[in-house]
Protein backbone atom coordinates (compact mmCIF):
# COMPACT_ATOMS: atom_id res chain seq x y z
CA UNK A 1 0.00 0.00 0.00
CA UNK A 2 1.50 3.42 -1.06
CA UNK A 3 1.78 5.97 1.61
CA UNK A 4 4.30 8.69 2.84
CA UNK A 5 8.15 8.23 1.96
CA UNK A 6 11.19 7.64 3.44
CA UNK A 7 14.18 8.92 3.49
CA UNK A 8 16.11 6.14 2.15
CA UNK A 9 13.15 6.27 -1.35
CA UNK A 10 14.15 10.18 -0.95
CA UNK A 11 17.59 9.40 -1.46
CA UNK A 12 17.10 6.75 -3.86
CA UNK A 13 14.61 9.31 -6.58
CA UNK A 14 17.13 12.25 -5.79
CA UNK A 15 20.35 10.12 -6.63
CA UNK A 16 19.02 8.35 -9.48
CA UNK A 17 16.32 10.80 -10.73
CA UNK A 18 17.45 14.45 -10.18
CA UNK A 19 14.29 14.76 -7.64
CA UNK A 20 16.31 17.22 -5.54
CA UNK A 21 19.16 18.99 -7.01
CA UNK A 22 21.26 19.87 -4.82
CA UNK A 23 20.71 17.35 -2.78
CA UNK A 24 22.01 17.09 0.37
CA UNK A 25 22.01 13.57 2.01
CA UNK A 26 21.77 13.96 5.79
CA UNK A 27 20.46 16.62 7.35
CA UNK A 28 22.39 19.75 8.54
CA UNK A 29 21.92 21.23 11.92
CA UNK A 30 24.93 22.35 13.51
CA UNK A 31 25.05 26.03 13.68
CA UNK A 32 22.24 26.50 10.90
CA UNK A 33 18.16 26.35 10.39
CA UNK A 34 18.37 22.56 9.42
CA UNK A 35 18.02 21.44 6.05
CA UNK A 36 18.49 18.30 3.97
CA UNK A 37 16.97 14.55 4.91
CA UNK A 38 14.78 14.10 7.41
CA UNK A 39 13.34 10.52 8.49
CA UNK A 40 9.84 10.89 6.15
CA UNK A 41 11.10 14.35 4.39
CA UNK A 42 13.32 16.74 2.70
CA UNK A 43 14.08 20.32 4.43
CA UNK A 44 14.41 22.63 2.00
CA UNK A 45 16.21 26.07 1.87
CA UNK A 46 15.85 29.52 1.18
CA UNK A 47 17.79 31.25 -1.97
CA UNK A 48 19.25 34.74 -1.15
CA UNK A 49 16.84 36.21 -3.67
CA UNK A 50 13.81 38.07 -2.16
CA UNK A 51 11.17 40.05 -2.89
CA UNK A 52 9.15 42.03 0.05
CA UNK A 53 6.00 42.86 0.02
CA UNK A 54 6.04 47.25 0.55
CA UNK A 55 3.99 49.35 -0.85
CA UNK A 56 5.77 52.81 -1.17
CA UNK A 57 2.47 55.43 -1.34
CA UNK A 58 4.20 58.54 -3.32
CA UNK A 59 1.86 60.42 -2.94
CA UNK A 60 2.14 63.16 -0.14
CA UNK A 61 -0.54 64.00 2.82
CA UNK A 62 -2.30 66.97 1.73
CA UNK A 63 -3.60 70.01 4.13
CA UNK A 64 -7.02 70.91 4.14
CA UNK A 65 -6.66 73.63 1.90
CA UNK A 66 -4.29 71.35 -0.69
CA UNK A 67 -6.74 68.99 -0.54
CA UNK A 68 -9.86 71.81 -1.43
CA UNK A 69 -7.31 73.11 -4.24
CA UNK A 70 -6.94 69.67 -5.63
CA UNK A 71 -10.26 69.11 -5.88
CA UNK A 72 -11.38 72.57 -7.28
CA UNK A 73 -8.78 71.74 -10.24
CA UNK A 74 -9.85 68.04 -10.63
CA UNK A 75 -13.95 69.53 -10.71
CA UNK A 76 -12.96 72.13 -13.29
CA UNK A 77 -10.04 70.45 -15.49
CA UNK A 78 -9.43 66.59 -14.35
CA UNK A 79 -10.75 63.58 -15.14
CA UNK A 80 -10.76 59.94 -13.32
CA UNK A 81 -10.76 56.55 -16.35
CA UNK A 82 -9.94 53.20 -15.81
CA UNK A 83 -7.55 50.98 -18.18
CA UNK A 84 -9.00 47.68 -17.01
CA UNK A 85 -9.70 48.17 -13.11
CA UNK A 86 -6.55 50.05 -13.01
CA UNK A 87 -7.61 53.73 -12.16
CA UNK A 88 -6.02 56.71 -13.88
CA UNK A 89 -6.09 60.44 -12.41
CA UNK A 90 -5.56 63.19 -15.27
CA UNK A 91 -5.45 66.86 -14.19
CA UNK A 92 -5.14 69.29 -17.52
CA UNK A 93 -3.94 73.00 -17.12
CA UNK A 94 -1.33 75.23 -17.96
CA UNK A 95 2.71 74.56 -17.61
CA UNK A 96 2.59 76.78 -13.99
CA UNK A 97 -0.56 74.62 -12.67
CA UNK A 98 0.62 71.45 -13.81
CA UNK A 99 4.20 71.90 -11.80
CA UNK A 100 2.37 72.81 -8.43
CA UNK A 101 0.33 70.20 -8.71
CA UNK A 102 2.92 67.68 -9.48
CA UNK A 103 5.03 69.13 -6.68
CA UNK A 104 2.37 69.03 -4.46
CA UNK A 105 1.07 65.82 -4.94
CA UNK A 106 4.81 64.38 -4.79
CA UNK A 107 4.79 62.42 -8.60
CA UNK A 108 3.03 62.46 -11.41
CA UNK A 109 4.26 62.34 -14.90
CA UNK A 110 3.46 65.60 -17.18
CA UNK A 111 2.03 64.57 -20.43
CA UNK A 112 1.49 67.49 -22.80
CA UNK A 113 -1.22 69.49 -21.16
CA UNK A 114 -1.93 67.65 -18.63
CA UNK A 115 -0.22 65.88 -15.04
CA UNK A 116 -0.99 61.92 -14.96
CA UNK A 117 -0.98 60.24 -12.15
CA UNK A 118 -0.93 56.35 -13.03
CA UNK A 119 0.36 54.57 -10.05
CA UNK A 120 -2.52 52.32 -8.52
CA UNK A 121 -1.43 53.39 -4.81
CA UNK A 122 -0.96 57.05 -5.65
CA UNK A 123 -4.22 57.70 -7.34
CA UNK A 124 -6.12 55.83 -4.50
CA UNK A 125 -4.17 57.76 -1.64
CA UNK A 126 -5.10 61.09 -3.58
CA UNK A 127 -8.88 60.41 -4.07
CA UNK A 128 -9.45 59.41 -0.76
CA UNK A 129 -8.17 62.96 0.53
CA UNK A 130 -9.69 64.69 -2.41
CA UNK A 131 -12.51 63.40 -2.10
CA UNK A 132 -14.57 64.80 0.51
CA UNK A 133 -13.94 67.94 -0.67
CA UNK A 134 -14.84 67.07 -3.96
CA UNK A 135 -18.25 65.89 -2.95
CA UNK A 136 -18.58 69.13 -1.08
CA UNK A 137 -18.58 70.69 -4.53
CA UNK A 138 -21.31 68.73 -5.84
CA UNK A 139 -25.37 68.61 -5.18
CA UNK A 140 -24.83 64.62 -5.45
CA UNK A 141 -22.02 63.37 -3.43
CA UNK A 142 -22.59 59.91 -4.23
CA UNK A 143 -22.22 60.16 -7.29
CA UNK A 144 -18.90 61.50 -7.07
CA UNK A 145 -17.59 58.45 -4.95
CA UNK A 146 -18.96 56.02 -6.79
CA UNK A 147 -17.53 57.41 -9.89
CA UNK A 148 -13.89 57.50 -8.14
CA UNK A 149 -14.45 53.80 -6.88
CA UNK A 150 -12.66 51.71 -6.15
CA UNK A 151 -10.91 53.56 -3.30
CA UNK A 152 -9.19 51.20 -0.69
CA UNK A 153 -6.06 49.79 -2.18
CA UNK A 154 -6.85 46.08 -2.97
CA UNK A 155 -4.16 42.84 -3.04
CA UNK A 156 -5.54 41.51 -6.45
CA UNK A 157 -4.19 37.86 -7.94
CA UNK A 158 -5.95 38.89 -10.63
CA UNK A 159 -4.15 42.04 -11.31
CA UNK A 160 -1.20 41.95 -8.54
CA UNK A 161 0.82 45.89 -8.62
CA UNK A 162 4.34 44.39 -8.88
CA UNK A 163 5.54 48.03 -7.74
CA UNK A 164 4.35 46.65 -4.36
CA UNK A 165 7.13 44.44 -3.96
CA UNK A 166 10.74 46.01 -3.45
CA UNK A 167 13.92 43.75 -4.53
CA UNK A 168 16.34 42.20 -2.52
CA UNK A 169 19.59 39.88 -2.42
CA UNK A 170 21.65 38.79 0.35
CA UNK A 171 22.25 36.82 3.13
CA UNK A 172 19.18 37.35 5.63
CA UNK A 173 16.11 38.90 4.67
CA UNK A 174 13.91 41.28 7.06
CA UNK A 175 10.40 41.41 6.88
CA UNK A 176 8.31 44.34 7.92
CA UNK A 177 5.98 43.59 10.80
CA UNK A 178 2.75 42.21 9.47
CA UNK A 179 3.73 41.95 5.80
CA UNK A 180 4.99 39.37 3.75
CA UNK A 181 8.01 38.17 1.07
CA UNK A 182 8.09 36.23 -2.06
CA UNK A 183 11.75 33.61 -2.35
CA UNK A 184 12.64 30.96 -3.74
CA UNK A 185 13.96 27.15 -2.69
CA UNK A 186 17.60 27.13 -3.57
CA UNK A 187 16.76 23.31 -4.55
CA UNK A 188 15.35 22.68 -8.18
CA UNK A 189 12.41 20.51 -8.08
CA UNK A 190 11.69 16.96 -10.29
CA UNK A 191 8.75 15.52 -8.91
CA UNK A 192 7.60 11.69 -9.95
CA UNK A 193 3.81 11.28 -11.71
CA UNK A 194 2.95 9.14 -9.24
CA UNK A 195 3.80 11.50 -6.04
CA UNK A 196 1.76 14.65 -4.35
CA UNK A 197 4.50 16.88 -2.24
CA UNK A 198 3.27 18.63 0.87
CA UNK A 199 5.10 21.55 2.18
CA UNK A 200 5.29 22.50 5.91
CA UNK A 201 7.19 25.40 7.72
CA UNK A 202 10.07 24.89 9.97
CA UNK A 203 8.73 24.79 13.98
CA UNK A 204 11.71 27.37 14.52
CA UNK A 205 10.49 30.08 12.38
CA UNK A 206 6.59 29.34 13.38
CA UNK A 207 7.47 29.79 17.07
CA UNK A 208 8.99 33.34 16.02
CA UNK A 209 5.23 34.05 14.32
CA UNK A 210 6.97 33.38 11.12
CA UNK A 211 4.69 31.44 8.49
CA UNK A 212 5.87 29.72 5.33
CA UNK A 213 3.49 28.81 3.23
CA UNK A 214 3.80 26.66 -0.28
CA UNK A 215 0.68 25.13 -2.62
CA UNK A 216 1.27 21.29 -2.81
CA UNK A 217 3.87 20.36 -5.68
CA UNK A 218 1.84 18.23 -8.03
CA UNK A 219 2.99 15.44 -10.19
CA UNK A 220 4.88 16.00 -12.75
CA UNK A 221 5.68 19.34 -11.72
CA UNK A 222 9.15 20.90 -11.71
CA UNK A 223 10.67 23.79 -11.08
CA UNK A 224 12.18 25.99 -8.26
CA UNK A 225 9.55 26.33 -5.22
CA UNK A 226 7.95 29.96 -4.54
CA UNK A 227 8.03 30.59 -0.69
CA UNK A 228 5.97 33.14 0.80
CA UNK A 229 7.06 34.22 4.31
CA UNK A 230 4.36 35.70 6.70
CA UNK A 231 5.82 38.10 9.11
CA UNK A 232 2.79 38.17 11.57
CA UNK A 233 4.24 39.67 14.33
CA UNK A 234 4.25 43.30 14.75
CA UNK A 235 8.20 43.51 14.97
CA UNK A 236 10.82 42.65 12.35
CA UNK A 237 11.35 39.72 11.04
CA UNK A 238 14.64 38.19 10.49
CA UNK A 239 15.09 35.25 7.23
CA UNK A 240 18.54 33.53 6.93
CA UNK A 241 19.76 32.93 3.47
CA UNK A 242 20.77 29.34 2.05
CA UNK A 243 19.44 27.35 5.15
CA UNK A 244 15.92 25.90 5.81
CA UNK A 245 12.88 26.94 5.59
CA UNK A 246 10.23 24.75 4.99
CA UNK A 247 9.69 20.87 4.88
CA UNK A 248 8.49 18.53 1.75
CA UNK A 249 6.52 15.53 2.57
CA UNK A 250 6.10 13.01 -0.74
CA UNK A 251 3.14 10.62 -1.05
CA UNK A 252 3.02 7.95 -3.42
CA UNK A 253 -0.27 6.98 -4.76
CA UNK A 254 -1.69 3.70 -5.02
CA UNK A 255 -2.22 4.28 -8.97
CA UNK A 256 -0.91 6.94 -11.14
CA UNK A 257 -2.84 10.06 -12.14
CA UNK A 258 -4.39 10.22 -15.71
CA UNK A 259 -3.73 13.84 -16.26
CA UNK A 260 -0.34 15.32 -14.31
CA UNK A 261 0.81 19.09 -14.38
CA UNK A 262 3.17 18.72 -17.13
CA UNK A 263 0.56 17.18 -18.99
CA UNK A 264 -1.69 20.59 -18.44
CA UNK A 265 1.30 22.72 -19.76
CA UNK A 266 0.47 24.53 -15.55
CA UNK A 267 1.67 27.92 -15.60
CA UNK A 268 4.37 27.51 -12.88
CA UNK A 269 5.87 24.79 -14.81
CA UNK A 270 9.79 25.16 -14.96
CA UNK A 271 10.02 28.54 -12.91
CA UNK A 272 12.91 29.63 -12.06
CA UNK A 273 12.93 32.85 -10.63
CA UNK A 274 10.69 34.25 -7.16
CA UNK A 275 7.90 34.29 -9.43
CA UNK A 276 4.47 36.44 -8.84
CA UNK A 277 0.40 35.61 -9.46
CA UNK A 278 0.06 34.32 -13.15
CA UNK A 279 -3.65 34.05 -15.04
């Protein structure tokens, strides 16, 4: 009867099969966040490659009276369009206006006659102090904020802002408190059509409040693993580079799947890179 594997069948479809590569054959403790064979699993590690999850809003706080201004000039000369769901904030006027506003607001690109702001975070964080003021203006103020909707910034799979996420290499990572960070397994991945791989975090980050999370591997998938690391405390959170991280349990099953993930060209197939939400 087919059931969870050992390490010795570990060894066995890594040595002979490129399941694991690198593969280490015992585990590693001494010193380090263990990694390598376990008795019914494989600890993986983390690559020095990260990319954490913080959203930089541009966009600067406006006073009462900037924010009034603002919306005066968007009433009169702006207009609010969506490309998609992605809103798109265009205030026309001449080259004097268009500089104070741009200075004001803190970005904005001037495009001919008129200062853009594209940036999913900045155009939100504007609206939502504009407005008020710009309803204020207006016999029917909900109109105005549902024509401005949607206003809270949104984490979208479907349409995921890669500015959110801010680049980084080297040997630890730290996480802001109660965010998050994309990495990668410094292992590359072969796994069998007959196998489903579970992945579990490492007790010594999840007793620092530290969650790793991975989707099961399917069959017939291959690739380098996407981590993402959960910072849920409201402090810092400190990642170490090249040692574990998570945990892979393999189960065999008793017969072998009629359609595996290579066999459904899956979109993750072969990644090799942290890689972000594809449709």
């Amino acid at each position: 009867m087919a059931g969870i594997k050992n390490d010795e069948w570990i060894r066995r479809m890594a040595l002979d099969y490129r399941m694991i590569e690198p593969f280490v054959e015992s585990q590693v403790r001494a010193g380090v966040i263990s990694y390598g064979v376990s008795s019914y699993g494989y600890d993986l590690r983390v690559s020095r490659e990260y990319k954490i999850f913080q959203p930089q809003i541009r966009a600067k706080r406006l006073s009462d009276i900037q924010a009034g201004y603002v919306a005066g000039i968007i009433d009169g000369q702006g207009a609010i369009s969506w490309a998609g769901e992605r809103p798109r904030l265009a205030i026309r006027g001449d080259a004097t206006l268009l500089g104070k506003l741009q200075e004001m607001l803190g970005g904005g690109a001037v495009k001919g006659d008129a200062l853009v702001v594209e940036r999913v975070q900045d155009v939100q964080y504007v609206l939502g102090q504009v407005l008020p003021y710009l309803a204020a203006r207006r016999h029917d103020a909900a109109k105005v904020v549902e024509a401005a909707a949607p206003t809270p910034i949104v984490v979208d799979p479907k349409l995921f802002d890669i500015e959110s996420f801010i680049d980084h290499e080297g040997d630890c990572c730290i996480i802001p408190p109660n965010s998050f960070a994309l990495a990668r397994t410094v292992e590359y991945l072969r796994i069998p059509r007959q196998v489903m791989t579970i992945c579990l975090g490492k007790s010594s980050y999840a007793r620092c409040g530290i969650i790793v999370n991975v989707t099961p591997l399917e069959p017939e998938w291959q690739g380098h693993a996407t981590l993402e690391i959960s910072n849920t405390t409201p402090l810092p959170a400190k990642i170490y580079s090249n040692e574990g991280i998570c945990q892979l349990l393999f189960f065999e099953a008793d017969e072998v799947c009629a359609t595996s993930y290579a066999d459904k060209r899956g979109k993750y197939q072969g990644q090799v890179e942290v890689t972000l939400p594809r449709l």
